[in-house]
Protein backbone atom coordinates (compact mmCIF):
# COMPACT_ATOMS: atom_id res chain seq x y z
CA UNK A 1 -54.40 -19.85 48.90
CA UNK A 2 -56.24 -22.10 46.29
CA UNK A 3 -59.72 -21.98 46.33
CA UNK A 4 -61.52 -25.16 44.70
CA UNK A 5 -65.25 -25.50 43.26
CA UNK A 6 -66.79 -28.89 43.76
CA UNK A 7 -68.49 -28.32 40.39
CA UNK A 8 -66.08 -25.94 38.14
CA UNK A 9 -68.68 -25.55 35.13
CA UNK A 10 -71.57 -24.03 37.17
CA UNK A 11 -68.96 -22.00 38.71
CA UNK A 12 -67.88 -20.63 35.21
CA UNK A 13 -71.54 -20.33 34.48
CA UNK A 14 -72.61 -18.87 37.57
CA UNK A 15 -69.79 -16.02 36.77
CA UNK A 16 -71.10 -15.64 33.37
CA UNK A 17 -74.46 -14.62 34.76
CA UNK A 18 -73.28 -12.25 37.22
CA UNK A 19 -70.87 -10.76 34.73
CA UNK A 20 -74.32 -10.06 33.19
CA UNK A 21 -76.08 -8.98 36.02
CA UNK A 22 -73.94 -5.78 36.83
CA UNK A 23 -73.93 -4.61 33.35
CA UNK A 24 -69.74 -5.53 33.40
CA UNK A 25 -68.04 -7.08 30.18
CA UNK A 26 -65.30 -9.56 31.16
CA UNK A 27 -64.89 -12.16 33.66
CA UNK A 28 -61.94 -14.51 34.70
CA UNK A 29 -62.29 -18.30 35.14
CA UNK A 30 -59.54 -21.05 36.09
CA UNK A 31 -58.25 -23.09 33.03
CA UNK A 32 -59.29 -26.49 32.08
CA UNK A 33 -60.15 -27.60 28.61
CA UNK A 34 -63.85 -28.85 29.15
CA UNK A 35 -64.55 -25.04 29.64
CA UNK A 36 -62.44 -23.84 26.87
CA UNK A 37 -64.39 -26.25 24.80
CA UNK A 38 -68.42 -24.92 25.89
CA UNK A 39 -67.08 -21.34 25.25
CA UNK A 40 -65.67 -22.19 22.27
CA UNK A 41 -69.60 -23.51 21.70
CA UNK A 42 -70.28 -19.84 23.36
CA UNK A 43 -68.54 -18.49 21.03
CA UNK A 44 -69.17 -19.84 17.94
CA UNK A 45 -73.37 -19.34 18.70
CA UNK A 46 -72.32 -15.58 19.58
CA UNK A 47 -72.78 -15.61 22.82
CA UNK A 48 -69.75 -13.99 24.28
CA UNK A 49 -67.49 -11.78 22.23
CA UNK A 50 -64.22 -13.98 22.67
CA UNK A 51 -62.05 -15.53 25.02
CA UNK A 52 -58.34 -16.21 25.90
CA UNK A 53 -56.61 -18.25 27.60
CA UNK A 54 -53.87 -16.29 29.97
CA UNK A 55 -51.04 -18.22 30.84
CA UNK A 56 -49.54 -17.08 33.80
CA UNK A 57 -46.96 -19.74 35.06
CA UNK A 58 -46.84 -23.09 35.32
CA UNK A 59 -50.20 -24.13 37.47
CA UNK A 60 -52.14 -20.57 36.95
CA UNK A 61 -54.07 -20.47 33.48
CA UNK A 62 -57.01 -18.74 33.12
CA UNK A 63 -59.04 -17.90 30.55
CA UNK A 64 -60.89 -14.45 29.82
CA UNK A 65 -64.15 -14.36 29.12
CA UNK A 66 -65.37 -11.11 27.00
CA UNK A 67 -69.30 -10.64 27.44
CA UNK A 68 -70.57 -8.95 24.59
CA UNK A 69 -70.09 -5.23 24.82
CA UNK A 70 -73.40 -3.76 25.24
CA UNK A 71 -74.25 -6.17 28.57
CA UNK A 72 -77.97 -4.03 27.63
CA UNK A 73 -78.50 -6.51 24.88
CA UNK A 74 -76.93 -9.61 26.14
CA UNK A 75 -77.97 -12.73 23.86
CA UNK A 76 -77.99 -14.81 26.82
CA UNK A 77 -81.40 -15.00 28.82
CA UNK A 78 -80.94 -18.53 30.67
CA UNK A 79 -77.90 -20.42 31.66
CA UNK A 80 -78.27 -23.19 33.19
CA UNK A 81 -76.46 -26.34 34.66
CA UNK A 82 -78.59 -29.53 33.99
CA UNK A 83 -76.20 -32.36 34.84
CA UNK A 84 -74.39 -31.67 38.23
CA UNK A 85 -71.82 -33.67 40.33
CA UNK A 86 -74.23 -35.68 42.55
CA UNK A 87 -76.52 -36.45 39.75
CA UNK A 88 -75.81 -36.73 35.76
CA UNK A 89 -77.82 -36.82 33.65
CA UNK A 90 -77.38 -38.78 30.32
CA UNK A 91 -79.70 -38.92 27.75
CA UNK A 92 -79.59 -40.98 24.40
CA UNK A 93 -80.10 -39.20 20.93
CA UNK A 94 -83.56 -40.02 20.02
CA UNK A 95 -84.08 -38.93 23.79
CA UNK A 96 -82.30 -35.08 23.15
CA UNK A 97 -85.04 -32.47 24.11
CA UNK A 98 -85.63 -29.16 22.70
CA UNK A 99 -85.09 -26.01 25.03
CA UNK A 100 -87.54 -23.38 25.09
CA UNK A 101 -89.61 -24.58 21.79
CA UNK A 102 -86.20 -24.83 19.85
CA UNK A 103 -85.04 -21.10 20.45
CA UNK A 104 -82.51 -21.99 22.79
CA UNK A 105 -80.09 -25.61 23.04
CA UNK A 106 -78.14 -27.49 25.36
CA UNK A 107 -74.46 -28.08 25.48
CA UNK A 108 -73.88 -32.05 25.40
CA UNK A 109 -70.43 -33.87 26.40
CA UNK A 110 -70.22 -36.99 24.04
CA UNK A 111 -67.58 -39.54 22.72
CA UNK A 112 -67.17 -37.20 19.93
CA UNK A 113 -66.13 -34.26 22.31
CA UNK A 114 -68.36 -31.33 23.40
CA UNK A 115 -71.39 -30.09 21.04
CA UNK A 116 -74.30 -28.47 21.18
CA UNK A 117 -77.79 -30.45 20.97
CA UNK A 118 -78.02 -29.74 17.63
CA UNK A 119 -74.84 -31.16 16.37
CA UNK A 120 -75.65 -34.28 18.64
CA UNK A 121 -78.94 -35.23 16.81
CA UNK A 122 -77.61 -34.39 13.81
CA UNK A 123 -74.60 -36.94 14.51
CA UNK A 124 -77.01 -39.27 16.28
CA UNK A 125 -75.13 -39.35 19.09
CA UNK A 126 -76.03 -38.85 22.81
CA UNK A 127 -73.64 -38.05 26.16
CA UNK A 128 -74.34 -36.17 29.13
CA UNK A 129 -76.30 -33.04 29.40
CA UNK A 130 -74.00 -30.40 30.66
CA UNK A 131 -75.77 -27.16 30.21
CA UNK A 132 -78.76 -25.62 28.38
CA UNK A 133 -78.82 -22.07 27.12
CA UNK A 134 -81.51 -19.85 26.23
């Protein structure tokens, strides 16, 4: 039996944090490449340790997340979904705000592909908030 998320990002996230929660270090998630792409962002900001994509037939990707090893010292205090199903929420890039005073950043979808908040001012480009991270 298939079970389907309304919102498939906050349930990645949502499994992040609870990977978190019980001190474990990996986590499984369905495939799509919108997620592939944040924990690529994940990644790359040394959040998680890595990630794989497992391809087990035709229909039944997933991809592996690896928490970082010592769950103790996690580098991941917030994670949050901003823009949701039943309201986005779209901002332009003079209108990009800081997280938490600049220590943390949000994870923006744009017509350049996925970036962080960062990248987006820096590009001057906006999109739609997906995420912020702290």
């Amino acid at each position: 039996m298939s079970l389907t998320t309304t919102d498939p990002i906050s349930d990645m996230l949502t499994r992040i944090r609870n990977v978190i929660l019980v001190h474990k270090s990996t986590t499984n998630v369905p495939y799509s490449k919108i997620k592939e792409d944040i924990l690529k962002i994940f990644k790359d900001n040394r959040l998680i340790d890595n990630y794989q994509v497992i391809d087990n037939g035709v229909t039944n990707k997933q991809i592996l997340i690896e928490i970082n090893a010592d769950s103790q010292q996690t580098r991941i205090n917030e994670l949050k979904r901003v823009s949701k199903p039943g309201r986005r929420i779209y901002v332009n890039s003079k209108d990009i705000p800081t997280v938490k005073q600049g220590r943390g950043f949000l994870i923006i979808s744009t017509s350049k592909g996925i970036m962080t908040s960062f990248e987006a001012k820096k590009k001057n480009i906006g999109g739609e908030i997906l995420c912020q991270i702290y």
